[in-house]
N, C-alpha and C. Protein backbone atom coordinates (compact mmCIF):
# COMPACT_ATOMS: atom_id res chain seq x y z
N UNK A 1 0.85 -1.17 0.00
CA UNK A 1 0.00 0.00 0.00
C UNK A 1 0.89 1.23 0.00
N UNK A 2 1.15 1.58 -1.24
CA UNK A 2 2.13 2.97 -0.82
C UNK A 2 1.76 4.28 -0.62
N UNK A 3 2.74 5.21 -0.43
CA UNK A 3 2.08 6.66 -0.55
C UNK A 3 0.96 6.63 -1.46
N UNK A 4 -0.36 7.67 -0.86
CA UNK A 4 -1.29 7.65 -1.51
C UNK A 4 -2.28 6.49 -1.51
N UNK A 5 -2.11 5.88 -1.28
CA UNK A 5 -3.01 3.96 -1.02
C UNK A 5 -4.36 4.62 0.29
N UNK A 6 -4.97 3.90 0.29
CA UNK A 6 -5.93 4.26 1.17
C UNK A 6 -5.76 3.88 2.51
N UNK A 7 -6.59 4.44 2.96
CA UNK A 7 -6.39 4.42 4.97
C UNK A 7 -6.95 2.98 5.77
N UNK A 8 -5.99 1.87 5.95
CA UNK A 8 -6.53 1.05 6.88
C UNK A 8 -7.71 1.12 7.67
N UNK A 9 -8.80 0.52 7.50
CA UNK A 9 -9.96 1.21 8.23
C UNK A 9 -9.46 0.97 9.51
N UNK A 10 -8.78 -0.76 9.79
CA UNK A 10 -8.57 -0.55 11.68
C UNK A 10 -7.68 0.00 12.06
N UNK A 11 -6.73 0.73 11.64
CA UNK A 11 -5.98 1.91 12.16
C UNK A 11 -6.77 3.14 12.55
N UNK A 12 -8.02 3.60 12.44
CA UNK A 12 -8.46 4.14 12.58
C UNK A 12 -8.74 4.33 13.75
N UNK A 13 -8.66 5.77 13.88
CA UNK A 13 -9.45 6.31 15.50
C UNK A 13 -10.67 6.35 15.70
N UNK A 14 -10.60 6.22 17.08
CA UNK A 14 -12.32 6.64 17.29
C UNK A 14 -12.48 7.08 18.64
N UNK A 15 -14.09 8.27 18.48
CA UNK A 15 -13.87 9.02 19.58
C UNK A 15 -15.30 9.32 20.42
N UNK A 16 -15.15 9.57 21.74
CA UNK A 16 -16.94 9.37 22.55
C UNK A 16 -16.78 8.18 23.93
N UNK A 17 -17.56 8.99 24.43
CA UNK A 17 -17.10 7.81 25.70
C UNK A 17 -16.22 8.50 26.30
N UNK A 18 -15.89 7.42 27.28
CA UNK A 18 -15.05 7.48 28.88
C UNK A 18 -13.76 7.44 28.02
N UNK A 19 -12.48 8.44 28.46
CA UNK A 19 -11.42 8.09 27.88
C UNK A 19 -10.98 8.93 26.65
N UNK A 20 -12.06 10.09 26.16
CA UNK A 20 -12.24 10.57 25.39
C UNK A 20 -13.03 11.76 25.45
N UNK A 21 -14.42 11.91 25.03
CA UNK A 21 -14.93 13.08 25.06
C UNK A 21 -16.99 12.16 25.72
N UNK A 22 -16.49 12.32 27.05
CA UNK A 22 -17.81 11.73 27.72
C UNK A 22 -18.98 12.63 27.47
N UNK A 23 -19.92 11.76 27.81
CA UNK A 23 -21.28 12.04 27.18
C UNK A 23 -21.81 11.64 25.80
N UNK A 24 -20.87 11.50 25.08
CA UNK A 24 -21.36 11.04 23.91
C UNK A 24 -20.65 8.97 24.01
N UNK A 25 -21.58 7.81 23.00
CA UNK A 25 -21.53 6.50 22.78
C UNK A 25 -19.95 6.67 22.73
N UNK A 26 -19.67 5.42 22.90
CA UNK A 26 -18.24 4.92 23.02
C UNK A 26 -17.89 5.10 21.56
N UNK A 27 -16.67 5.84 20.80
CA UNK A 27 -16.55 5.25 19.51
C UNK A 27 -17.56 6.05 18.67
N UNK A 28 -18.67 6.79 18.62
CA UNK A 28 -19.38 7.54 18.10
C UNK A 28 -19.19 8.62 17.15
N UNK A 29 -17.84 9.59 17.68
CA UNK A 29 -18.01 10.73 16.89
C UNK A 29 -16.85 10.32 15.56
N UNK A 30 -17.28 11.28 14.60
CA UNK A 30 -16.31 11.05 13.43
C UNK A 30 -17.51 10.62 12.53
N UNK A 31 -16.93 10.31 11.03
CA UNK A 31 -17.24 9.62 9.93
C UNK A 31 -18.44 8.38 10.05
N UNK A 32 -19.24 8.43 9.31
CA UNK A 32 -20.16 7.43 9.20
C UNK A 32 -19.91 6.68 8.31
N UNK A 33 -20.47 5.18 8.18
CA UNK A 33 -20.35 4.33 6.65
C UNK A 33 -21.77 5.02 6.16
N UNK A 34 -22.16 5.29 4.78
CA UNK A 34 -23.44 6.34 4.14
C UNK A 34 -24.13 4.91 3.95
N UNK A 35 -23.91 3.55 4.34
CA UNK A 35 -25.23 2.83 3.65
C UNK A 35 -25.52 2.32 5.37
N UNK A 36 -24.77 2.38 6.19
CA UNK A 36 -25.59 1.31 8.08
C UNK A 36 -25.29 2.73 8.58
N UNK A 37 -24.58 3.68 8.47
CA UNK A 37 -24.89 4.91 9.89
C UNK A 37 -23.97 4.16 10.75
N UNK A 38 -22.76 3.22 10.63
CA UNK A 38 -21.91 3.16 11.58
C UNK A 38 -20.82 4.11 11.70
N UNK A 39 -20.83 4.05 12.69
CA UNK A 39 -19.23 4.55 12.78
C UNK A 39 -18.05 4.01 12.30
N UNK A 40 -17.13 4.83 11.62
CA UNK A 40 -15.74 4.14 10.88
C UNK A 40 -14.76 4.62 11.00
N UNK A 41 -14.42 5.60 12.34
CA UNK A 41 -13.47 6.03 12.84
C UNK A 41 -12.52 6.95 11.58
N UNK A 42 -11.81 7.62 12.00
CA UNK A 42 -10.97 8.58 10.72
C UNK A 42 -9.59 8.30 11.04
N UNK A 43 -8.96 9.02 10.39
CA UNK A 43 -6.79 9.08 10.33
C UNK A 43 -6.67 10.25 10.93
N UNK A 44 -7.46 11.34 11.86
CA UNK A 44 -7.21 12.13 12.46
C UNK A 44 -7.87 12.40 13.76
N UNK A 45 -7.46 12.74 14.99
CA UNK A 45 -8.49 12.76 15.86
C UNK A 45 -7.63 13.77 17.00
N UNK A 46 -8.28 14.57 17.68
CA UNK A 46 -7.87 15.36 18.72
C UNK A 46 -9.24 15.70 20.04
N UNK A 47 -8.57 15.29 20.86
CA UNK A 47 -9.31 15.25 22.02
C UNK A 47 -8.52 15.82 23.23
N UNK A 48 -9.10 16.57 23.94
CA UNK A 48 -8.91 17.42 25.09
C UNK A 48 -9.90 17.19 25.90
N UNK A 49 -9.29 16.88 27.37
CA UNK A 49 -9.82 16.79 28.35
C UNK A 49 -9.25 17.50 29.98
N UNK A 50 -10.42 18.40 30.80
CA UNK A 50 -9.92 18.93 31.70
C UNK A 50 -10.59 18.29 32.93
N UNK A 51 -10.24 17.67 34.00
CA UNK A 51 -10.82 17.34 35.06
C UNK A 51 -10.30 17.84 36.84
N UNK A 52 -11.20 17.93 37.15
CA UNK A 52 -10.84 18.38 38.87
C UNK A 52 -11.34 17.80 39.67
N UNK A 53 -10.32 17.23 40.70
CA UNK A 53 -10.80 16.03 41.26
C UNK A 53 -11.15 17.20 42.77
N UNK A 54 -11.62 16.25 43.79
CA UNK A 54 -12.34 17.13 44.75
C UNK A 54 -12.12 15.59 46.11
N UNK A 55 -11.64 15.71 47.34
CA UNK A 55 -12.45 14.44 48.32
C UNK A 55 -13.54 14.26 48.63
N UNK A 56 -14.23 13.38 48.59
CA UNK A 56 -15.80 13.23 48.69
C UNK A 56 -16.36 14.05 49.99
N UNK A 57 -16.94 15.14 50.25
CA UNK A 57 -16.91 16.09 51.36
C UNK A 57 -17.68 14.96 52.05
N UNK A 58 -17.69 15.01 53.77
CA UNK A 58 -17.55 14.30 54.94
C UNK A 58 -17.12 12.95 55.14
N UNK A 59 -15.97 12.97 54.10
CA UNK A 59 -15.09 11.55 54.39
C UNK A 59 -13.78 11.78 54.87
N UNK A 60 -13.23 12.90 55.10
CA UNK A 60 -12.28 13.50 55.89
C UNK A 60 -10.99 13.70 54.94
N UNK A 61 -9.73 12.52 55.72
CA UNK A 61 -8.65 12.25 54.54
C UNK A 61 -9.23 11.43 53.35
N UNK A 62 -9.88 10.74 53.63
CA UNK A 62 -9.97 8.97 52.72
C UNK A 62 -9.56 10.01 51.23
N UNK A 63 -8.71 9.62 50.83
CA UNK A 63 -7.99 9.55 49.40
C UNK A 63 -8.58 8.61 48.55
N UNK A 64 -9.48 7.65 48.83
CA UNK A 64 -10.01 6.56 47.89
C UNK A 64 -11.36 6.78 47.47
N UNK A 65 -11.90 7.65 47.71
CA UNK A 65 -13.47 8.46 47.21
C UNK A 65 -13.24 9.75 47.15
N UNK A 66 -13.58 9.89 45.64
CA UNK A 66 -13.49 11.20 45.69
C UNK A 66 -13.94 11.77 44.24
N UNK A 67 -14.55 12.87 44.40
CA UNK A 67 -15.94 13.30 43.21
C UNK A 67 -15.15 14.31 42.15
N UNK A 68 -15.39 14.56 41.06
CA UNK A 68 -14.54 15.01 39.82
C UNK A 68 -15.68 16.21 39.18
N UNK A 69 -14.97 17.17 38.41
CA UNK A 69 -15.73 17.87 37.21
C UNK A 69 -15.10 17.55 36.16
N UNK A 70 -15.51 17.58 35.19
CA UNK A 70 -14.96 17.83 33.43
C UNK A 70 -15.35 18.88 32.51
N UNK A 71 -14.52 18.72 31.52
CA UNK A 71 -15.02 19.79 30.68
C UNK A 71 -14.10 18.80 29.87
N UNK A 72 -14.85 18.09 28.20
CA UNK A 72 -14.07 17.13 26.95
C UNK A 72 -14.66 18.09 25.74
N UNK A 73 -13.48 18.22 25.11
CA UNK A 73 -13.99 18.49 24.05
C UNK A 73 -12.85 17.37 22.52
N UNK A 74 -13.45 16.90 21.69
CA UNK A 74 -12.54 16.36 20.49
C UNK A 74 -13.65 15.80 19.68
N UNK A 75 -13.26 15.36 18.31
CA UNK A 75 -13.79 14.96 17.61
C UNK A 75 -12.75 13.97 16.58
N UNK A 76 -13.52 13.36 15.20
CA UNK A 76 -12.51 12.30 14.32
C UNK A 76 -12.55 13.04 13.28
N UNK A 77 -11.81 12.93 12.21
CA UNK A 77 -11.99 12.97 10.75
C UNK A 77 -11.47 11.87 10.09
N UNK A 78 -11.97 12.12 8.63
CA UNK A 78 -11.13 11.00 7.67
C UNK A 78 -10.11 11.64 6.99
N UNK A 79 -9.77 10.98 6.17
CA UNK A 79 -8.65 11.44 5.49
C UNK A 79 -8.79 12.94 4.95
N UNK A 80 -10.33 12.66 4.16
CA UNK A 80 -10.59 14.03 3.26
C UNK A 80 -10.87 15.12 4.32
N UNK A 81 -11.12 16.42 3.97
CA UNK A 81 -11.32 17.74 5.05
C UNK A 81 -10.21 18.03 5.30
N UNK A 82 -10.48 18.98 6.60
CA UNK A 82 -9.33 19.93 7.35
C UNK A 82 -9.35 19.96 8.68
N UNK A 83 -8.60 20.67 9.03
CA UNK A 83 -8.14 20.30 10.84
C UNK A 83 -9.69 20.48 11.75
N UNK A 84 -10.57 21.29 10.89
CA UNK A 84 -11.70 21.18 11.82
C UNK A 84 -12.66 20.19 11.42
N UNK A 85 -12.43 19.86 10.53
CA UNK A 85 -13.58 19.13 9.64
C UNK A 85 -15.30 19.30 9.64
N UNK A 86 -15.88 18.48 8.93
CA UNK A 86 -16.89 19.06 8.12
C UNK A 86 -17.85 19.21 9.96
N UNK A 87 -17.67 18.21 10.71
CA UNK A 87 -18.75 18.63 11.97
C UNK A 87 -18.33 19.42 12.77
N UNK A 88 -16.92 19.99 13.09
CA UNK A 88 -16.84 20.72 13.85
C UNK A 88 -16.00 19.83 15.01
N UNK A 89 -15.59 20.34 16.46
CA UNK A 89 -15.42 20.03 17.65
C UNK A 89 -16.64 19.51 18.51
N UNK A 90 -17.02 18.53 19.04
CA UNK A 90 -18.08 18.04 20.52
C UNK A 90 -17.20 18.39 21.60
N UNK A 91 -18.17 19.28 22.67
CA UNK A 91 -17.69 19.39 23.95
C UNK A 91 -19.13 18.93 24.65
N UNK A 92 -18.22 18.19 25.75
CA UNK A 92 -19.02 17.87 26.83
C UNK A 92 -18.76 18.22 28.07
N UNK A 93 -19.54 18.40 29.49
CA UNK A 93 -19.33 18.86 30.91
C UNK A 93 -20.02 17.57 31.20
N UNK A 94 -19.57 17.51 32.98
CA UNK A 94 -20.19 16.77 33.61
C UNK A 94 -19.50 16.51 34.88
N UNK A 95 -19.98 15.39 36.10
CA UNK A 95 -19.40 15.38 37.39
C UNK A 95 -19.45 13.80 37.26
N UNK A 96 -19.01 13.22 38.32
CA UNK A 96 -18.26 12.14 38.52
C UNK A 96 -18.25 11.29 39.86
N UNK A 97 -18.07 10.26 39.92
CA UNK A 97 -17.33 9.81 41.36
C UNK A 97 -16.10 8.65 40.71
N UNK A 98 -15.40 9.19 41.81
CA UNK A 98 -14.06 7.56 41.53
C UNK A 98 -13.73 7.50 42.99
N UNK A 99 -13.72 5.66 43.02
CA UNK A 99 -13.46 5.05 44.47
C UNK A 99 -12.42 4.13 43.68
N UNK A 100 -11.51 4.35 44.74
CA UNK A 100 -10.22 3.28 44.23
C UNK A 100 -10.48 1.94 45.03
N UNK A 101 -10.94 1.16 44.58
CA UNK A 101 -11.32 0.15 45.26
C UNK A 101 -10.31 -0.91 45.64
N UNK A 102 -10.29 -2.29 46.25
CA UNK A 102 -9.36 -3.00 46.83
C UNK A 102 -9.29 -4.06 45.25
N UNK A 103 -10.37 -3.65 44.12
CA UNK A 103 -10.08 -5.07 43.12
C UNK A 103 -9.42 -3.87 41.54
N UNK A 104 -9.66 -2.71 42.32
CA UNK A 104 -8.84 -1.59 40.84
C UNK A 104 -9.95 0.04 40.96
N UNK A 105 -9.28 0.98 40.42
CA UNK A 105 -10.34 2.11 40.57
C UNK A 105 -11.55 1.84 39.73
N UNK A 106 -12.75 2.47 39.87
CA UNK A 106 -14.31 2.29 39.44
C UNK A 106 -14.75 3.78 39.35
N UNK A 107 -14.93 4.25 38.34
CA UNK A 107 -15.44 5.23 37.72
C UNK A 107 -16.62 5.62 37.14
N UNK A 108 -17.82 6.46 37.62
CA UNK A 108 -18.88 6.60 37.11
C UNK A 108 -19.16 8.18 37.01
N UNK A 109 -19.50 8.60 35.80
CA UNK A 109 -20.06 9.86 35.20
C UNK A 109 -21.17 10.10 34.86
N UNK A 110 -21.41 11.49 34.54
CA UNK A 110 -22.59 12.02 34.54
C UNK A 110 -22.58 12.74 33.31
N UNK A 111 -22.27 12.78 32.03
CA UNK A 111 -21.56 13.88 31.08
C UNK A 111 -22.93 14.59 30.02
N UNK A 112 -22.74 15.57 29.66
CA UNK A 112 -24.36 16.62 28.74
C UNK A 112 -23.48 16.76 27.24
N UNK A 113 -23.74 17.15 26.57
CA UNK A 113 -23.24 17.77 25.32
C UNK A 113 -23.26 19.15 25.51
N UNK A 114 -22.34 19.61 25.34
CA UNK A 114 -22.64 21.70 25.13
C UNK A 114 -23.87 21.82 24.00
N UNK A 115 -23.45 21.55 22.98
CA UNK A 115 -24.17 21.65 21.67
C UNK A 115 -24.64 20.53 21.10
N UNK A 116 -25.69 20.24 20.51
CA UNK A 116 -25.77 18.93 20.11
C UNK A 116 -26.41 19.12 18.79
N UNK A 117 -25.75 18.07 17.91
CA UNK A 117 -25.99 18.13 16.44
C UNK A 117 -26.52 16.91 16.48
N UNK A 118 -27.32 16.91 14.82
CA UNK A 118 -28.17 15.67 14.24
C UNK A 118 -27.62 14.51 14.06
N UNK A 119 -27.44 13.54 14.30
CA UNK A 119 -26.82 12.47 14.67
C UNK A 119 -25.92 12.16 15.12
N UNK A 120 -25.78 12.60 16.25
CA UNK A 120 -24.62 12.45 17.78
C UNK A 120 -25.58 11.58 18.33
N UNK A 121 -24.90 10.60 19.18
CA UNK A 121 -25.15 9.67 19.33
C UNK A 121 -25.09 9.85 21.42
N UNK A 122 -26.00 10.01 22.25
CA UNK A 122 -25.33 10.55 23.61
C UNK A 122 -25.44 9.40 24.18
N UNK A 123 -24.98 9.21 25.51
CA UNK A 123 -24.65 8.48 26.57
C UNK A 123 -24.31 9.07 27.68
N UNK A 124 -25.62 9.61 28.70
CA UNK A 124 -25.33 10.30 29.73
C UNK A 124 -24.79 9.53 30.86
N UNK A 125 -25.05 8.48 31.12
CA UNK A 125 -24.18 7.81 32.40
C UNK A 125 -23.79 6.60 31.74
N UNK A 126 -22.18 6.93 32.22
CA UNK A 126 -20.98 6.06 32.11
C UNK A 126 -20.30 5.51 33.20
N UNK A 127 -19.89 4.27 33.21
CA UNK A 127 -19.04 3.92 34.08
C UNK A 127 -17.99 3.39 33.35
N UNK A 128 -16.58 2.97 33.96
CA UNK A 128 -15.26 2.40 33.82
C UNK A 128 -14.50 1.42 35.27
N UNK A 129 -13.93 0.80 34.66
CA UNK A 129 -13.81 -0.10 35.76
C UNK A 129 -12.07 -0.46 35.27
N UNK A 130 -11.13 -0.63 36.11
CA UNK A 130 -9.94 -1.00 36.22
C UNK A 130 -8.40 -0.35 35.71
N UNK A 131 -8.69 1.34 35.30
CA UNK A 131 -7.45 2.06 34.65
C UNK A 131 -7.99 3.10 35.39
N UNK A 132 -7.28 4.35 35.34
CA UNK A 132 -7.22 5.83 36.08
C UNK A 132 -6.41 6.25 35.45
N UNK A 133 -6.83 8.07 35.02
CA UNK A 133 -6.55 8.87 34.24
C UNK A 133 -5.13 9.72 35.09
C-alpha cells in the first residue's frame, strides 16, 4: 500500500465515551459508513480533556473516594477535510465519582453535550472499571 493507497480502516481512530470526550456513545463521533450509519473512525483525531478532582466532602482524609468535574472536548476525521472538519469540535461537561477500590479504581459519570448536532449519538451515564486517568 504505498504513498497515496488508502487508509486502513482498523488503524483508525475513534472518539466518545469514557477516555475521550464523555457524554457522547463509546466510539461515536467522526465519519459514518453512508449505507448502516456506523461509525468508521478517521486518520485524524484530537481530544482534550480537563478534570478536577475534589475528596468526597464528609469523608475526611480517605484519598479513595473522591468526586470530579470535566469539561471534553474532540472529535474524528477521515482522510478528506481539514483540521476542523466538516462537523466541527463536541464538547461535553459533567461530574463524577471515583473510588479506588481493593479489586482496581471504578469510575462513574454524569456527562451533557454543550451543543448537540443531528446524529450524535449521547450516553449520559458512564461507568469504567480497572485504569485511572
Amino acid at each position: 500500500n504505498g504513498i497515496g493507497g488508502a487508509y486502513p480502516i482498523f488503524k483508525n481512530y475513534y472518539a466518545g465515551g469514557i477516555g475521550s470526550v464523555r457524554g457522547y456513545e463509546s466510539g461515536s463521533l467522526g465519519p459514518r459508513d453512508s449505507s448502516t450509519g456506523d461509525p468508521i473512525g478517521g486518520s485524524k483525531m484530537v481530544v482534550g480533556n480537563i478534570e478536577l478532582t475534589f475528596p468526597l466532602p464528609g469523608t475526611g482524609y480517605d484519598r479513595t473516594l473522591r468526586v470530579f468535574t470535566f469539561l471534553d472536548g474532540g472529535n474524528v476525521w477521515g482522510t478528506e477535510g481539514n483540521s476542523t472538519g466538516a462537523n466541527g469540535l463536541r464538547y461535553s461537561y459533567g461530574a463524577g465519582l471515583e473510588w479506588i477500590s481493593p479489586i482496581g479504581p471504578l469510575k462513574l459519570d454524569i456527562g451533557f453535550p454543550i451543543v448537540k448536532h443531528s446524529g450524535d449519538q449521547y450516553q449520559k451515564f458512564q461507568f469504567q472499571i480497572g485504569t485511572s486517568f
